[in-house]
PDB file of N, CA and C in Angstrom:
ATOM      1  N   UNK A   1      30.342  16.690  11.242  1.00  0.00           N
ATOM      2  CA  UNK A   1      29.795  17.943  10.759  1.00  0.00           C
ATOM      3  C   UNK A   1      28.323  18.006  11.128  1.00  0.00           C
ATOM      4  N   UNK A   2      27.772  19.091  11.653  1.00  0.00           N
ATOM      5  CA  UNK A   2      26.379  19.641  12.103  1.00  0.00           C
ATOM      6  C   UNK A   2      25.574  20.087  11.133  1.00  0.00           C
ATOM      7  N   UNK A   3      24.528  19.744  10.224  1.00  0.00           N
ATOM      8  CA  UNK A   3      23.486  20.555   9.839  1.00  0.00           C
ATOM      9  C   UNK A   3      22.509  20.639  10.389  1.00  0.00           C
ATOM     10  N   UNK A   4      21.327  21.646  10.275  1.00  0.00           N
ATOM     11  CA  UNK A   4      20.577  21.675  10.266  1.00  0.00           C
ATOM     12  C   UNK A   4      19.308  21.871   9.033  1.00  0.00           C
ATOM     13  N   UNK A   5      18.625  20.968   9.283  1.00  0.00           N
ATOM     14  CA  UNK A   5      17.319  21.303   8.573  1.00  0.00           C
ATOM     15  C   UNK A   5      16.168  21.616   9.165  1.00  0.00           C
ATOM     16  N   UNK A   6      15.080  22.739   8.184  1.00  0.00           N
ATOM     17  CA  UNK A   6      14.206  23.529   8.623  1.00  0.00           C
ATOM     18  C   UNK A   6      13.038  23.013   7.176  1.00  0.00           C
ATOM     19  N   UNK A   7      12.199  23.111   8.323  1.00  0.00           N
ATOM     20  CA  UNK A   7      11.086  22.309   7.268  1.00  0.00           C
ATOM     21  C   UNK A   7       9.818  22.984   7.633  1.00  0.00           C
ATOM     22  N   UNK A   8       9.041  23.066   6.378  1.00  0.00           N
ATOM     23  CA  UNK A   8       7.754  23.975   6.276  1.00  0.00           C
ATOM     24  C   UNK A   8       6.029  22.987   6.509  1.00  0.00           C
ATOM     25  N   UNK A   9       5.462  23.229   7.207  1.00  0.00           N
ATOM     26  CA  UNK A   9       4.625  22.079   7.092  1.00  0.00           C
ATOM     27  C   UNK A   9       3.197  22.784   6.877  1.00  0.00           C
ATOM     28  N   UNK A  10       2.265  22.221   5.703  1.00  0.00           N
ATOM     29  CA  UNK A  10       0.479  22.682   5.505  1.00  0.00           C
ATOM     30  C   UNK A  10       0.395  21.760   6.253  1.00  0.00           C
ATOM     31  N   UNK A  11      -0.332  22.059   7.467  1.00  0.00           N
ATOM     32  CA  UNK A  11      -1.105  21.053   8.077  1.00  0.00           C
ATOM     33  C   UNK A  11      -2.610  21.844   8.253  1.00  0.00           C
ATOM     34  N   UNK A  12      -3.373  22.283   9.073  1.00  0.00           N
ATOM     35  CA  UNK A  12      -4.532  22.530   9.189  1.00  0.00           C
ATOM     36  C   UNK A  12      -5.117  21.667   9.813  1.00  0.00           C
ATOM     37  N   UNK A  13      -6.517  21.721   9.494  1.00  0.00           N
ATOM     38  CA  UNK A  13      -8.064  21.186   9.698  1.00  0.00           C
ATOM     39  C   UNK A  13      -7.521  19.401   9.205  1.00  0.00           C
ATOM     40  N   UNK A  14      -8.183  18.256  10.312  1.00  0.00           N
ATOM     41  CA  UNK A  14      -8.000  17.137   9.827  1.00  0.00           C
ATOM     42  C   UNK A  14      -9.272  16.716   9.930  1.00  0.00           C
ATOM     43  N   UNK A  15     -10.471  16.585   9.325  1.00  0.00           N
ATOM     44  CA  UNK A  15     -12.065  16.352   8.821  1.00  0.00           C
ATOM     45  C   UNK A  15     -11.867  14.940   9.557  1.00  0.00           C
ATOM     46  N   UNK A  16     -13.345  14.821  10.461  1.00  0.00           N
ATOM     47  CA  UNK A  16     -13.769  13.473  10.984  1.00  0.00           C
ATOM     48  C   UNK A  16     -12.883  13.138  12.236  1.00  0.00           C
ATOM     49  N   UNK A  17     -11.900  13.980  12.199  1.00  0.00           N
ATOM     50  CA  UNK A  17     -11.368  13.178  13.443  1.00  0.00           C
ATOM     51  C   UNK A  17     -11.222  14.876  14.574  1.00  0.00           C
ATOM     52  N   UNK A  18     -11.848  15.602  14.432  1.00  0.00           N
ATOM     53  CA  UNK A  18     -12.074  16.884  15.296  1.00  0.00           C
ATOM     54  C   UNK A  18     -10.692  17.376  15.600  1.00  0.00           C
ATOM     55  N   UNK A  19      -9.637  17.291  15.012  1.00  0.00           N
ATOM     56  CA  UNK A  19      -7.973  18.209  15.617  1.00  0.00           C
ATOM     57  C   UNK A  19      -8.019  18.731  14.473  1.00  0.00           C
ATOM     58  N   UNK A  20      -7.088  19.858  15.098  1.00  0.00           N
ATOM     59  CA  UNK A  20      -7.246  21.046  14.495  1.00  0.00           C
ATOM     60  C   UNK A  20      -5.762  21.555  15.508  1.00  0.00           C
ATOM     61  N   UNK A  21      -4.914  21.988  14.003  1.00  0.00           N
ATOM     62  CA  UNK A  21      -3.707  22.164  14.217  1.00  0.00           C
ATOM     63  C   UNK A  21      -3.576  23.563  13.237  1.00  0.00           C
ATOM     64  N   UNK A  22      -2.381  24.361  13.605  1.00  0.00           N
ATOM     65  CA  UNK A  22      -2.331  25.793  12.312  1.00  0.00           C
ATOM     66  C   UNK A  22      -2.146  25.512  11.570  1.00  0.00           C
ATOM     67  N   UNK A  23      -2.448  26.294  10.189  1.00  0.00           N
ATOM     68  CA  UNK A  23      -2.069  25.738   9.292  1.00  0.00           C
ATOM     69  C   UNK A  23      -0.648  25.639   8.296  1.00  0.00           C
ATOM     70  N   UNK A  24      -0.130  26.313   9.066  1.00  0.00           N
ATOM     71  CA  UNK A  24       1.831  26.040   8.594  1.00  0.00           C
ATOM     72  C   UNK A  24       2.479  26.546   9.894  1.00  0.00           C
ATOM     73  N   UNK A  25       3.149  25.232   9.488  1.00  0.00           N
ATOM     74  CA  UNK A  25       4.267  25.332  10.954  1.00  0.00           C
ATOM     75  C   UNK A  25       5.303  24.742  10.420  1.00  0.00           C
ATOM     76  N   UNK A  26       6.496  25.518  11.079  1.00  0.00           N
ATOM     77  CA  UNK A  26       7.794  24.728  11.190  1.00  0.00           C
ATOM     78  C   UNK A  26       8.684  24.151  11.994  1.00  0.00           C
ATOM     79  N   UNK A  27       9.303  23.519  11.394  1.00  0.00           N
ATOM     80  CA  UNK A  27      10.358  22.400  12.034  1.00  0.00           C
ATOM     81  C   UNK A  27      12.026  22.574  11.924  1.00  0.00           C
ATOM     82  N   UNK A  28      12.511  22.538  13.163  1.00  0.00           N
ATOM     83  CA  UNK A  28      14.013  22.087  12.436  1.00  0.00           C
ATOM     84  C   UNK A  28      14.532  20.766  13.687  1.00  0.00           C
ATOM     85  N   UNK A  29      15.820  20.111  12.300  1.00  0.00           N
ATOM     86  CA  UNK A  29      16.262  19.098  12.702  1.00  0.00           C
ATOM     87  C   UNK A  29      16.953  19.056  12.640  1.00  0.00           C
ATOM     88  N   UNK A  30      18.105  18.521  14.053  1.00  0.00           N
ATOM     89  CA  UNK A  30      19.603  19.064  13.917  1.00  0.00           C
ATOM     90  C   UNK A  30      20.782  17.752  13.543  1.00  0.00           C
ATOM     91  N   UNK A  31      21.005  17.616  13.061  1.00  0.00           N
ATOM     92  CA  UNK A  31      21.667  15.833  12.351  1.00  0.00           C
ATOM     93  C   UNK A  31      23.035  16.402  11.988  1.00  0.00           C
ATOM     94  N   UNK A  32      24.141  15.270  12.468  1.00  0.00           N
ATOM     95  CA  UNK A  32      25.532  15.326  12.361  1.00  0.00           C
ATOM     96  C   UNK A  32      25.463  14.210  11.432  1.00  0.00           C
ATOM     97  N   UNK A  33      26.912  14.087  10.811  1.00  0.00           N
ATOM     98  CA  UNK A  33      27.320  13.352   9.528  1.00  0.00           C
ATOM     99  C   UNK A  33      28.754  12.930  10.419  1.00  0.00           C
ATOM    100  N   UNK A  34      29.545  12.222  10.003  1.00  0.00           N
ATOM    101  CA  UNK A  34      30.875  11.987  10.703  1.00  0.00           C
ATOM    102  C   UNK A  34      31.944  12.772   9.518  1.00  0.00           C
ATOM    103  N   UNK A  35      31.628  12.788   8.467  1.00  0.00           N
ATOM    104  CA  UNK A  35      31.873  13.406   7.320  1.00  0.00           C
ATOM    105  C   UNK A  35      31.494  14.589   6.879  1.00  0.00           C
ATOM    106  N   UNK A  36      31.888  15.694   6.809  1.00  0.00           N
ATOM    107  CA  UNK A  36      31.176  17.066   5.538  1.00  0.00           C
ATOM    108  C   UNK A  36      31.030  16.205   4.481  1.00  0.00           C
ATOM    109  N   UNK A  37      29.730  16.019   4.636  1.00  0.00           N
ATOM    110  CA  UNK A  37      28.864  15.401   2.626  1.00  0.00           C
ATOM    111  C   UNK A  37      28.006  16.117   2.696  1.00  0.00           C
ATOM    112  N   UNK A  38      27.458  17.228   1.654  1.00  0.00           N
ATOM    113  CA  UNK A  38      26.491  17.945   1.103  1.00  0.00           C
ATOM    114  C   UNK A  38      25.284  16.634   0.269  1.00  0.00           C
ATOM    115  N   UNK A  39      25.905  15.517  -0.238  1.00  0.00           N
ATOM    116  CA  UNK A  39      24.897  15.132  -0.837  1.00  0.00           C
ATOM    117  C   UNK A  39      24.280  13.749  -0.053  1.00  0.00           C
ATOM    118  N   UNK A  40      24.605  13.374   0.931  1.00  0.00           N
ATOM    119  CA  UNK A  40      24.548  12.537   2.294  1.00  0.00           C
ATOM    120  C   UNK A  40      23.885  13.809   3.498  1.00  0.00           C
ATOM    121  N   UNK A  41      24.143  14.612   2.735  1.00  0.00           N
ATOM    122  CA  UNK A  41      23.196  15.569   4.179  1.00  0.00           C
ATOM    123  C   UNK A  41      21.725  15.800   3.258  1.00  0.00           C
ATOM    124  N   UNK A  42      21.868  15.664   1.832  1.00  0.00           N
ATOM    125  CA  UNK A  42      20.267  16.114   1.333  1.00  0.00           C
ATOM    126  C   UNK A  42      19.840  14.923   1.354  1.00  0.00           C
ATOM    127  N   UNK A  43      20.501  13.931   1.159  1.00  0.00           N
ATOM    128  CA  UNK A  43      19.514  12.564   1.392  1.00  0.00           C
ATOM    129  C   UNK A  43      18.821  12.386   2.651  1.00  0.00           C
ATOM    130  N   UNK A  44      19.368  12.444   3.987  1.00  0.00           N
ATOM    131  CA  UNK A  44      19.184  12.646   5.120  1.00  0.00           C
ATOM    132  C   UNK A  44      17.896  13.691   5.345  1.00  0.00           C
ATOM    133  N   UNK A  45      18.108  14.625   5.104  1.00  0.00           N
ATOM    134  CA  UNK A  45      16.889  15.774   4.827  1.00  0.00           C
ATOM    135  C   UNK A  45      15.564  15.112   4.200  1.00  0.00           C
ATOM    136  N   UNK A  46      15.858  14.801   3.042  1.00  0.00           N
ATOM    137  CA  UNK A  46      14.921  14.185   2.687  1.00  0.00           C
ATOM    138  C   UNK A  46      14.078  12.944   3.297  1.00  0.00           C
ATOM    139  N   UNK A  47      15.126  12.095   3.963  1.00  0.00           N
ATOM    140  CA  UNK A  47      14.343  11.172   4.790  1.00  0.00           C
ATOM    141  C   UNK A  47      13.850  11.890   5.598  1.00  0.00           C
ATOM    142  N   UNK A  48      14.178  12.357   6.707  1.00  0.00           N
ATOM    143  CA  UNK A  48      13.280  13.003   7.872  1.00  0.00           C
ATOM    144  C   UNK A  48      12.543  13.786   7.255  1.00  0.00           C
ATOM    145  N   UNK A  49      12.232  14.791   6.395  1.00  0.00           N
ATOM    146  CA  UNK A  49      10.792  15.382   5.454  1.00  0.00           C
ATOM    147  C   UNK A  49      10.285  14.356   5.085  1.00  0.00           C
ATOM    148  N   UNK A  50      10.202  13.328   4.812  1.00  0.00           N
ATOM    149  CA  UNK A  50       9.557  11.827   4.309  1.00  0.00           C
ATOM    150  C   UNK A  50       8.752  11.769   5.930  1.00  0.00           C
ATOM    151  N   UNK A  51       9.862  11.377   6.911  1.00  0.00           N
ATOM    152  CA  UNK A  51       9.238  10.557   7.936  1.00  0.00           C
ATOM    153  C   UNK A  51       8.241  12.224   8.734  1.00  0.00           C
ATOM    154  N   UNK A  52       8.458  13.596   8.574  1.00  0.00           N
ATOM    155  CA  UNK A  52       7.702  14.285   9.189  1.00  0.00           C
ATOM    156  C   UNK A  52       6.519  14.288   8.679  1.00  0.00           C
ATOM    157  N   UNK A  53       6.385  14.360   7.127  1.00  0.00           N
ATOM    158  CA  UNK A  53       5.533  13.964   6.448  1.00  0.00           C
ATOM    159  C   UNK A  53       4.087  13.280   6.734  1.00  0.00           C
ATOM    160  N   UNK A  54       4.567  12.111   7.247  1.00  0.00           N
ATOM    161  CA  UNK A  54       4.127  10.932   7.573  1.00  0.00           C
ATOM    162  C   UNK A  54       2.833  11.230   8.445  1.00  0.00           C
ATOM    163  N   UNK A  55       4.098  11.953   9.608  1.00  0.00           N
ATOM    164  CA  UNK A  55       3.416  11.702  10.944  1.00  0.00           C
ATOM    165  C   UNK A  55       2.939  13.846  11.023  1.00  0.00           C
ATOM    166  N   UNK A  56       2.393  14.122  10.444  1.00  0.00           N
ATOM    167  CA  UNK A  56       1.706  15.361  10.252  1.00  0.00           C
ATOM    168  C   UNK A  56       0.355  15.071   9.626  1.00  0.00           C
ATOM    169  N   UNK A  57      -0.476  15.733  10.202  1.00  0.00           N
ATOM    170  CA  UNK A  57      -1.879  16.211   9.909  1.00  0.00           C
ATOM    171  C   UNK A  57      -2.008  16.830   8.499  1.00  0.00           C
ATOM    172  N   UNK A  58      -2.680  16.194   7.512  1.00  0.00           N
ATOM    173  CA  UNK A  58      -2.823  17.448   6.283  1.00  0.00           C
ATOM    174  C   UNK A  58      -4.218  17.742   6.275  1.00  0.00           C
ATOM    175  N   UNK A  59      -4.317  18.765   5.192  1.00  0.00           N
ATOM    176  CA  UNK A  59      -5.789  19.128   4.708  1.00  0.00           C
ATOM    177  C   UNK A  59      -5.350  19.623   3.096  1.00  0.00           C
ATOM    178  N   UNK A  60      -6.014  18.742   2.743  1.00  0.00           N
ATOM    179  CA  UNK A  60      -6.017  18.721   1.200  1.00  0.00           C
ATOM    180  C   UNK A  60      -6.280  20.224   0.831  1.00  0.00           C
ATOM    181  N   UNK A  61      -7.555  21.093   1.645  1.00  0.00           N
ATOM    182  CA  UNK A  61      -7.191  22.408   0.699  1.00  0.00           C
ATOM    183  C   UNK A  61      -5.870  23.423   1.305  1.00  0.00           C
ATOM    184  N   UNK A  62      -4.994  23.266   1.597  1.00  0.00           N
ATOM    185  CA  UNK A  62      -3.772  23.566   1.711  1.00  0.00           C
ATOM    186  C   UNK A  62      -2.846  22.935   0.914  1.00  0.00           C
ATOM    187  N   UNK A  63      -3.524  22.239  -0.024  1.00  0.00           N
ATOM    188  CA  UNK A  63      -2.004  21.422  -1.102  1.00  0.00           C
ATOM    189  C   UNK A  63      -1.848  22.518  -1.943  1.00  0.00           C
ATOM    190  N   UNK A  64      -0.679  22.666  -2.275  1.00  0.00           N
ATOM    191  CA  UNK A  64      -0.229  23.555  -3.826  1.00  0.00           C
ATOM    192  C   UNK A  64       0.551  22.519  -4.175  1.00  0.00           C
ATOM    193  N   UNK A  65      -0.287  22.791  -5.428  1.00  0.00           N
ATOM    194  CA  UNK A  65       0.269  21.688  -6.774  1.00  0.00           C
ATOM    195  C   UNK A  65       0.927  22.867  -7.690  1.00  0.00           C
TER     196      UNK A  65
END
């Protein structure tokens, strides 16, 4: 089974290191399961939002808390 996930990213202004990226952009990621699992596909989601996470630029005044 095929999902896809679509992911929202604040990135912006990264201070001290001069890049400069927009400040929301998105993503999608296209991941098969060998199985239809809805709750093996949000875990999955969640890892790759973990690992995009990671490797994205933030700027703190773009957080909403």
């Amino acid at each position: 089974m095929k999902y896809v996930a679509k992911f929202g990213i604040d990135g912006g202004v990264s201070h001290g290191f001069g890049l400069k990226e927009s400040d929301y952009s998105e993503k999608e990621e296209i991941f098969e399961l060998e199985i239809a699992d809805d709750e093996r596909a949000f875990a999955k989601a969640g890892i790759l939002a973990y690992k995009l996470s990671k490797d994205s630029l933030s700027n703190p005044k773009n957080r909403r808390n």
